[in-house]
Every structure is written in structure tokens, then in C-alpha cells.
N, C-alpha and C. Protein backbone atom coordinates (compact mmCIF):
# COMPACT_ATOMS: atom_id res chain seq x y z
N UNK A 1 79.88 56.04 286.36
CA UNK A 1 79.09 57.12 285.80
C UNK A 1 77.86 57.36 286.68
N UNK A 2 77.53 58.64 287.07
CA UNK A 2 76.64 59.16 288.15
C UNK A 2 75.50 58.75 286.75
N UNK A 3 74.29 58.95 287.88
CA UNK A 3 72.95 58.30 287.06
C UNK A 3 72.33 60.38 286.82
N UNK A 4 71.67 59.75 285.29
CA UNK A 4 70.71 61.13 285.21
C UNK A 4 70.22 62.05 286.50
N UNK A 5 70.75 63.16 286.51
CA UNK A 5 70.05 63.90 287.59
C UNK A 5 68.56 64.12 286.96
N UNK A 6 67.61 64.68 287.93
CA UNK A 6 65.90 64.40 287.39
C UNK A 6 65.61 66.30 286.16
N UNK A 7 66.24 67.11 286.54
CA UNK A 7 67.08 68.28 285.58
C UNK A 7 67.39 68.09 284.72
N UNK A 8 68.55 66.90 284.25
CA UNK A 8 68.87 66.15 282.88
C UNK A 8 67.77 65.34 282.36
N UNK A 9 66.73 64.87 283.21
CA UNK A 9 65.91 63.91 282.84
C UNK A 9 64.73 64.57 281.77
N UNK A 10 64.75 65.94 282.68
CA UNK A 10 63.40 66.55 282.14
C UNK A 10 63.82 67.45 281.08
N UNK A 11 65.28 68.01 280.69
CA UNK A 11 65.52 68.75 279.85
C UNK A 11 65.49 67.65 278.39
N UNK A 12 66.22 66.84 278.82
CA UNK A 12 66.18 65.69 277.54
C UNK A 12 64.52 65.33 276.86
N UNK A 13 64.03 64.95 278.16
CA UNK A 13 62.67 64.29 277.13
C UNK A 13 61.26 65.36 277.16
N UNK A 14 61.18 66.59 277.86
CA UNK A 14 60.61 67.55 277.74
C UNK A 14 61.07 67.91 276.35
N UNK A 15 62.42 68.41 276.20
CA UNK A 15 63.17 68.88 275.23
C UNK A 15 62.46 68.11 273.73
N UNK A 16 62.41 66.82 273.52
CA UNK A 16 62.75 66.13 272.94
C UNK A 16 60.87 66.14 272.72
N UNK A 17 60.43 66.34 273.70
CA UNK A 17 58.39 65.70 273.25
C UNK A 17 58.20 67.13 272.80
N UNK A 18 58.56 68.33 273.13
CA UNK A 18 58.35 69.84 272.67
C UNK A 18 58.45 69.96 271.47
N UNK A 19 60.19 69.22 270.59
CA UNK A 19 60.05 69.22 268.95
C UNK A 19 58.79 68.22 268.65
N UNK A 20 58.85 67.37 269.08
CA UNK A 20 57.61 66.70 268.19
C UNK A 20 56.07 67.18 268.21
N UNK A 21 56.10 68.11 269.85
CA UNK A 21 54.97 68.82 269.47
C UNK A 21 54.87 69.62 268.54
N UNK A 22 55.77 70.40 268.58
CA UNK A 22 55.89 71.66 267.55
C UNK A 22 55.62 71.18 265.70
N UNK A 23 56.63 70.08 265.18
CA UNK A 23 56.47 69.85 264.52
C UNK A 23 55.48 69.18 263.87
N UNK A 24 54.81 68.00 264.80
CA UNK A 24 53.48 67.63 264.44
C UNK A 24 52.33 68.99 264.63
N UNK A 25 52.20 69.89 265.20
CA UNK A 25 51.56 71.19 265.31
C UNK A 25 51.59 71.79 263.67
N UNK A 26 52.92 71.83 263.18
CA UNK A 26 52.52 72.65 261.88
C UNK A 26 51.66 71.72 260.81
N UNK A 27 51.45 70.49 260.91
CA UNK A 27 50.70 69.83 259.91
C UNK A 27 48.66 70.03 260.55
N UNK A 28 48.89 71.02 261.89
CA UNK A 28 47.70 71.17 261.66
C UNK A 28 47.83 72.96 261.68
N UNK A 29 47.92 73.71 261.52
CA UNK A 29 48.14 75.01 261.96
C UNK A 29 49.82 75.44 261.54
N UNK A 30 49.78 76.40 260.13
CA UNK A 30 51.49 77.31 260.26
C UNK A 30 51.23 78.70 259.98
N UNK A 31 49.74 78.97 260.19
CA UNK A 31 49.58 80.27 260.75
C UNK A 31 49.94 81.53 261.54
N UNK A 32 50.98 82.43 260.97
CA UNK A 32 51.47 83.20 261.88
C UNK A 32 50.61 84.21 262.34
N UNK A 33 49.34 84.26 261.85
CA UNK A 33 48.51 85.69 262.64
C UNK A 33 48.88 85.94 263.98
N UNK A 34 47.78 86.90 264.14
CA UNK A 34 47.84 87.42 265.82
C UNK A 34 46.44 86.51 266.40
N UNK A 35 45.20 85.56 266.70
CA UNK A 35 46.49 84.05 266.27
C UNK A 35 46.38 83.85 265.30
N UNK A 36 45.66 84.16 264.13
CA UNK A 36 45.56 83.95 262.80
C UNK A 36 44.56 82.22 262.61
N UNK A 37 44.75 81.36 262.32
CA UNK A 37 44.27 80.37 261.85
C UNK A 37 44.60 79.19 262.92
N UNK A 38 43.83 79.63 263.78
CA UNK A 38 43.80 78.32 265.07
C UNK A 38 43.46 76.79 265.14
N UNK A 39 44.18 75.72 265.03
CA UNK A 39 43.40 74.57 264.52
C UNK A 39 44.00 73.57 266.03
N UNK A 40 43.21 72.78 266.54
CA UNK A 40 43.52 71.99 267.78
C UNK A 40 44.10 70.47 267.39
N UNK A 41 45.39 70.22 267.96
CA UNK A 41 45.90 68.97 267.87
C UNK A 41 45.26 68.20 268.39
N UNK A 42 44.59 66.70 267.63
CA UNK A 42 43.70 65.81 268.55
C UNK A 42 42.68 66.48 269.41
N UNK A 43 42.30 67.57 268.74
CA UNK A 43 41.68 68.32 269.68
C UNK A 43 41.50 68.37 270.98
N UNK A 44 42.47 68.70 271.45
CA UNK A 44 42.97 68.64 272.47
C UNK A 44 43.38 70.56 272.77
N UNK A 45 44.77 70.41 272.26
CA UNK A 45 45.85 71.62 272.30
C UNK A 45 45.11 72.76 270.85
N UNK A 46 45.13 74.08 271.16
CA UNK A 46 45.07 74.96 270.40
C UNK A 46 45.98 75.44 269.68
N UNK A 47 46.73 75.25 268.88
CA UNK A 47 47.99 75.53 267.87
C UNK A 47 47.87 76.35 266.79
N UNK A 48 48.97 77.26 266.62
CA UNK A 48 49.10 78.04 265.55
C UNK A 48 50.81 78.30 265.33
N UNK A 49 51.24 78.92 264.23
CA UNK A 49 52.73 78.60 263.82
C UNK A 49 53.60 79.41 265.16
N UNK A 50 53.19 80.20 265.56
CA UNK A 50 53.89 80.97 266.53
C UNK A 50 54.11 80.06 267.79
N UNK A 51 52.99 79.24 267.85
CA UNK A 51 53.17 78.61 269.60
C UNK A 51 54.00 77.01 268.91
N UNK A 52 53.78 76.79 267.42
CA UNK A 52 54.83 75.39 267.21
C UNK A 52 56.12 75.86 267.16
N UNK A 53 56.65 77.44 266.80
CA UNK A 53 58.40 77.64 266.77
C UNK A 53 58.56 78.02 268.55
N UNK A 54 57.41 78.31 269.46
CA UNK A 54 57.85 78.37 270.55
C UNK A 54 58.23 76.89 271.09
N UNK A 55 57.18 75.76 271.03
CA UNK A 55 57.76 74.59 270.79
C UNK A 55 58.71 74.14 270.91
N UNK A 56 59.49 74.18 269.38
CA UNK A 56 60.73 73.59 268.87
C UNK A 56 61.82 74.49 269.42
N UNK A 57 61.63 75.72 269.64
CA UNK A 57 63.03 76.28 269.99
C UNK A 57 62.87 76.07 271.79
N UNK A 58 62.16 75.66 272.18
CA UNK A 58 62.18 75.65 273.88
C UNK A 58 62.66 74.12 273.73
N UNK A 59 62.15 73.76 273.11
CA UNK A 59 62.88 72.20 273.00
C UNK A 59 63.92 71.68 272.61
N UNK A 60 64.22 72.50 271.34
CA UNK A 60 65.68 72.22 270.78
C UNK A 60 67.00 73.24 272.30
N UNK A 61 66.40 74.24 272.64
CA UNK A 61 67.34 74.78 273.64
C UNK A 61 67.34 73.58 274.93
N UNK A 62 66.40 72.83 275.33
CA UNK A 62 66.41 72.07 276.84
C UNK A 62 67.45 70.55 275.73
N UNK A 63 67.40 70.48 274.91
CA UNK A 63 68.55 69.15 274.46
C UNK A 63 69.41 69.86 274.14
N UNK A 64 69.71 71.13 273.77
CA UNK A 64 71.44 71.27 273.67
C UNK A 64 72.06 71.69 275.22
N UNK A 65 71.01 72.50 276.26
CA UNK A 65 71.75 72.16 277.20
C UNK A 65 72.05 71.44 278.01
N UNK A 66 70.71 70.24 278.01
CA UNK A 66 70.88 68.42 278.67
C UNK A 66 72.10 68.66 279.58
N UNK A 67 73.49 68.59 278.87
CA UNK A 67 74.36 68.09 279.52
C UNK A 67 75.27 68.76 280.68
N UNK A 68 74.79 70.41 280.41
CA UNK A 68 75.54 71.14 281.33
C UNK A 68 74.59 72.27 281.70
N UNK A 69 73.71 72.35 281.30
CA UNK A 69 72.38 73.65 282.47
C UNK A 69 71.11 73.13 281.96
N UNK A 70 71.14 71.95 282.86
CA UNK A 70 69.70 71.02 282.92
C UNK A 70 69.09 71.74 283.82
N UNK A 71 69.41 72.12 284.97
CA UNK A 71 69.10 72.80 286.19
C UNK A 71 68.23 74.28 286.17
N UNK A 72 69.26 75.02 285.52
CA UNK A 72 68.81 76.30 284.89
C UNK A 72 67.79 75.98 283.74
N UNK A 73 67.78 75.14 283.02
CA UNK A 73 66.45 75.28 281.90
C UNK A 73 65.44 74.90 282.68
N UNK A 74 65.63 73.74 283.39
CA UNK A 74 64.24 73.17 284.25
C UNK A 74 64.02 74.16 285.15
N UNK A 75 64.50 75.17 285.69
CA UNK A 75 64.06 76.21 286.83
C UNK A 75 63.35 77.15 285.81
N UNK A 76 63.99 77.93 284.50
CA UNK A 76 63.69 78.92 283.60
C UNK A 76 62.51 78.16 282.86
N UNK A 77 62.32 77.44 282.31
CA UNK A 77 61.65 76.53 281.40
C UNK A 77 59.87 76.43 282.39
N UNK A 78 60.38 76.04 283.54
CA UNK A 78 59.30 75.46 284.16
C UNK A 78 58.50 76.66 284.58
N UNK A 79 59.23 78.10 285.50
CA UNK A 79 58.62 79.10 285.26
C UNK A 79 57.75 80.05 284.45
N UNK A 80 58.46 79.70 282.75
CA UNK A 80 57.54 80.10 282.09
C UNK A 80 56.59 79.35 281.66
N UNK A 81 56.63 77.87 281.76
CA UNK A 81 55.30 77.63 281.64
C UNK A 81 53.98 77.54 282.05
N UNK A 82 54.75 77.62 284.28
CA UNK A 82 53.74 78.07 284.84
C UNK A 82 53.31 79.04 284.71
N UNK A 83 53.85 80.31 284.48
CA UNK A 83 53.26 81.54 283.63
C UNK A 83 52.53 81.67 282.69
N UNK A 84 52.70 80.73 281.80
CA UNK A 84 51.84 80.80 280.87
C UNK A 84 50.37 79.76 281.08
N UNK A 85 50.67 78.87 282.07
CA UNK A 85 49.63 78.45 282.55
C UNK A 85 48.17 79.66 283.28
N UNK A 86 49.17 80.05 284.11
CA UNK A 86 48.41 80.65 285.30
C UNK A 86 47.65 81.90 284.38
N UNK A 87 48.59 82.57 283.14
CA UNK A 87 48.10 83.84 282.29
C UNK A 87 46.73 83.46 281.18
N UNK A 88 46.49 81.78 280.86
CA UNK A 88 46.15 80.98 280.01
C UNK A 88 44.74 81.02 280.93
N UNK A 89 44.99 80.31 282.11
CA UNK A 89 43.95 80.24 283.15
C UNK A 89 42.79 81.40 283.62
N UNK A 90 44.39 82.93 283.46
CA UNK A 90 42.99 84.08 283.81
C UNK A 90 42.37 84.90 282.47
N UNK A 91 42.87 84.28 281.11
CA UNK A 91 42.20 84.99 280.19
C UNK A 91 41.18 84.00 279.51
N UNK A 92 41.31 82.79 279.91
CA UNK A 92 40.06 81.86 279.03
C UNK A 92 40.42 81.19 278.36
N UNK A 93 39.81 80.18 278.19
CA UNK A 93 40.03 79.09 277.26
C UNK A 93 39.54 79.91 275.71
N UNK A 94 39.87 79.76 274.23
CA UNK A 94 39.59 79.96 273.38
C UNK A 94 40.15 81.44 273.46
N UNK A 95 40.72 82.15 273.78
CA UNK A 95 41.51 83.36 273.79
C UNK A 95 42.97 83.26 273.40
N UNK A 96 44.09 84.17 273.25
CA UNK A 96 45.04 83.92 273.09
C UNK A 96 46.44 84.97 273.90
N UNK A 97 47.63 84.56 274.13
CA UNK A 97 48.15 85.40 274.96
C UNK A 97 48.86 86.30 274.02
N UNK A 98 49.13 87.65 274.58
CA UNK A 98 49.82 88.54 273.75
C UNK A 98 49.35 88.69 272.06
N UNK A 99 47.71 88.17 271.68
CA UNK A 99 47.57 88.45 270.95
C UNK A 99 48.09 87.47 269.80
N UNK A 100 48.82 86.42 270.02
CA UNK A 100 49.19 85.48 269.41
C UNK A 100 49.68 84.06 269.40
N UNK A 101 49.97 83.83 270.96
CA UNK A 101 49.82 82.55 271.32
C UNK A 101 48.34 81.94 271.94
N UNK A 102 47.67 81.08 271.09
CA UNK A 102 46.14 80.80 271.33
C UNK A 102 46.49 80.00 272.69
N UNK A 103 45.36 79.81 273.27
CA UNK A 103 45.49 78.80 274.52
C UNK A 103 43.71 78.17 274.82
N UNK A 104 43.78 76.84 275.51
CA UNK A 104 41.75 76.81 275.88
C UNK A 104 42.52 75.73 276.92
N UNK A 105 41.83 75.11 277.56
CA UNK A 105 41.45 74.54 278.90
C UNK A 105 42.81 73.16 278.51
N UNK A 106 42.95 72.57 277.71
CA UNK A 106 44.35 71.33 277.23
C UNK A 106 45.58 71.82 277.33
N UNK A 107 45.48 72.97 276.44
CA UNK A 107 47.32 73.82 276.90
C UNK A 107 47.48 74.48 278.30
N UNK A 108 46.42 74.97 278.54
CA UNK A 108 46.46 75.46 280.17
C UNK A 108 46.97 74.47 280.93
N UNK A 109 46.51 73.24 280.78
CA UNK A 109 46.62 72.07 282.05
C UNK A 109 47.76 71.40 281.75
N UNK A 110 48.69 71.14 280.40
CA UNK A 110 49.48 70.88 279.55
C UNK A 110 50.88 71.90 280.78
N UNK A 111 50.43 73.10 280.62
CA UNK A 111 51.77 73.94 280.46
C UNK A 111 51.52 74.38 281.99
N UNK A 112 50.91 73.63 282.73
CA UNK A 112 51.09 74.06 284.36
C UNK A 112 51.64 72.45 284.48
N UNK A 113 51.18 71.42 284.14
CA UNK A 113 52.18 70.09 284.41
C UNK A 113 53.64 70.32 284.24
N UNK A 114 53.95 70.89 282.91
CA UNK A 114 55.32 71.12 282.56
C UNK A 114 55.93 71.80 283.29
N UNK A 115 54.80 73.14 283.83
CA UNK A 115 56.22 73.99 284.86
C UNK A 115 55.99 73.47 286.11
N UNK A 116 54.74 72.90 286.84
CA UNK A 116 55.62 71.96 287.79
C UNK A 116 56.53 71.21 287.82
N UNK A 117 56.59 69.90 286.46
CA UNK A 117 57.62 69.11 287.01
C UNK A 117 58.99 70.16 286.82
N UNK A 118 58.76 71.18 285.90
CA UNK A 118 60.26 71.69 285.66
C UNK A 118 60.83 72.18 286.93
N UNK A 119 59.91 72.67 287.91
CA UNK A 119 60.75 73.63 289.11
C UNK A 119 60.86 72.10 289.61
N UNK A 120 59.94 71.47 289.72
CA UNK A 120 60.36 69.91 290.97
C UNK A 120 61.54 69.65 290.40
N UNK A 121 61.82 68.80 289.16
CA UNK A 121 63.28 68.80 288.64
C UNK A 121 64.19 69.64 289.20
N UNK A 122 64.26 70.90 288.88
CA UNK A 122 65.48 71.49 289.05
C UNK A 122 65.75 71.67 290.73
N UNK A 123 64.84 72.03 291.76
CA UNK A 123 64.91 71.76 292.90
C UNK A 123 65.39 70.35 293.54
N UNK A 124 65.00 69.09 292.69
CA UNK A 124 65.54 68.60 293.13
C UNK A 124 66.85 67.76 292.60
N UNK A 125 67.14 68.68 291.97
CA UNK A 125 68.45 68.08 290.95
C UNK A 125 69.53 69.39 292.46
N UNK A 126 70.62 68.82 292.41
CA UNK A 126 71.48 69.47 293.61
C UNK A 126 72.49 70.56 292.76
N UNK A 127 72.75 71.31 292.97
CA UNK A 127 73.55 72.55 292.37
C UNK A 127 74.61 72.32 292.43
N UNK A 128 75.87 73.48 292.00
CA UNK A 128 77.02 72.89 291.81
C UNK A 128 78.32 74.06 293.20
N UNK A 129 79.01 73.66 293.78
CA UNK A 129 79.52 74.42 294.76
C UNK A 129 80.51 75.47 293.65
N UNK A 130 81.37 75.97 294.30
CA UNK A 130 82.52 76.94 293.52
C UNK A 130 82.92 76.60 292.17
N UNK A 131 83.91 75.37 292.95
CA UNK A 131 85.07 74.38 292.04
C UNK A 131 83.90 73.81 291.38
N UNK A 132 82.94 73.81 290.86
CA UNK A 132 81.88 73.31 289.85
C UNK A 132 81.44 71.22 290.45
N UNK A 133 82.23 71.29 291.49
CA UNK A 133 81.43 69.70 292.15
C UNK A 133 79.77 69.95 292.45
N UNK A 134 79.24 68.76 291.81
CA UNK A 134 78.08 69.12 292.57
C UNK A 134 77.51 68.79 294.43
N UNK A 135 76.96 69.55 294.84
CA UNK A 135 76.51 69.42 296.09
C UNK A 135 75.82 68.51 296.75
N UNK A 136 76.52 67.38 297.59
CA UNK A 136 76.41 66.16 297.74
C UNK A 136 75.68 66.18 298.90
N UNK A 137 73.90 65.89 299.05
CA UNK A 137 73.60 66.02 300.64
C UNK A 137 73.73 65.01 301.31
């Protein structure tokens, strides 16, 4: 049995720390405003119910595909969080994106770690040729 590619590595336990963010998130914040009722985990992270179901469903999607588009979530996954880093970064800490995902200086630095390691993962997890082998360098 081939060992975890670092793609499988990060979809699994990214996947897997995202529900528990999310879900420990609604015991402080299940506020759906536009952001409505902002309360900080460990004060740390800025949370409200919209950014804990973004959470759990980015998380519950990187463990159901673990086993067969680790690659593609860690490339897709990691993009948007550098996006949401870099969008987090030029509107301010204590602001929120689109009017409903809150963000301050912890989720910014939070969600640019995540989409680095996600593109490093998937870059360096090896792709798959035609016949679906993966690409052996």
C-alpha cells in the first residue's frame, strides 16, 4: 500500500479540523446576519453562522473526497482561502467579506496558512497520466 500522498494528507485533516471549527464556532456565534452577531473563538477567529456552515461544508467536502480528488480540493480549497486571505487582508481586520463573512487579523493569517499548505499539497502530490496511474518522477 502506497503511503498518504501530502493532497490526501491535507484533505483528511484540514477536512476534519474545518468541522470542528465550524461546529465549535456555533456555540459561540449562529448568527446569520450580514454579519449579524460577531463573537471571536478564543478570541482569536471572528465567527458568525455563515462562516461556521462555510466551515463544515469545506470540510465535510475535503473528507468525502480524501480518497479520490485530494489533489483537486487541495489546489481549489487552498485557492480560495488564499483569496480570502489576501480579500481579508485588503479590507481590514474587524470588517467582513461580501457583507457577511466577518474576518480581523487571526482568520486572515489562519486562511493564508491553509491556502498555502493547500496549493504546496496539491503541487506536490503527483497527478494522474491517461490510464488514471499516477505520475511517477
Amino acid at each position: 500500500m502506497d503511503a498518504p500522498s501530502p493532497a490526501r494528507l491535507y484533505a483528511t485533516s484540514v477536512g476534519a479540523a474545518l468541522i470542528a471549527i465550524g461546529i465549535v464556532g456555533f456555540f459561540y456565534s449562529a448568527s446569520f446576519g450580514s454579519p449579524g452577531e460577531v463573537e471571536e473563538i478564543f478570541g482569536l477567529f471572528a465567527v458568525n453562522g455563515w462562516e461556521n456552515v462555510l466551515h463544515i461544508l469545506s470540510g465535510a467536502l475535503g473528507l468525502l473526497v480524501a480518497g479520490h480528488a485530494a489533489r483537486q480540493y487541495s489546489l481549489w480549497l487552498g485557492a480560495l482561502y488564499l483569496a480570502l486571505a489576501l480579500w481579508g487582508f485588503a479590507i481590514g481586520s474587524g470588517e467582513s467579506i461580501l457583507g457577511s463573512l466577518p474576518v480581523n487579523t487571526g482568520d486572515n493569517l489562519l486562511h493564508l496558512v491553509l491556502g498555502a499548505l493547500g496549493i504546496g499539497a496539491a503541487l506536490s502530490t503527483p497527478g494522474l497520466k491517461d490510464g488514471g496511474e499516477p505520475v511517477r518522477a
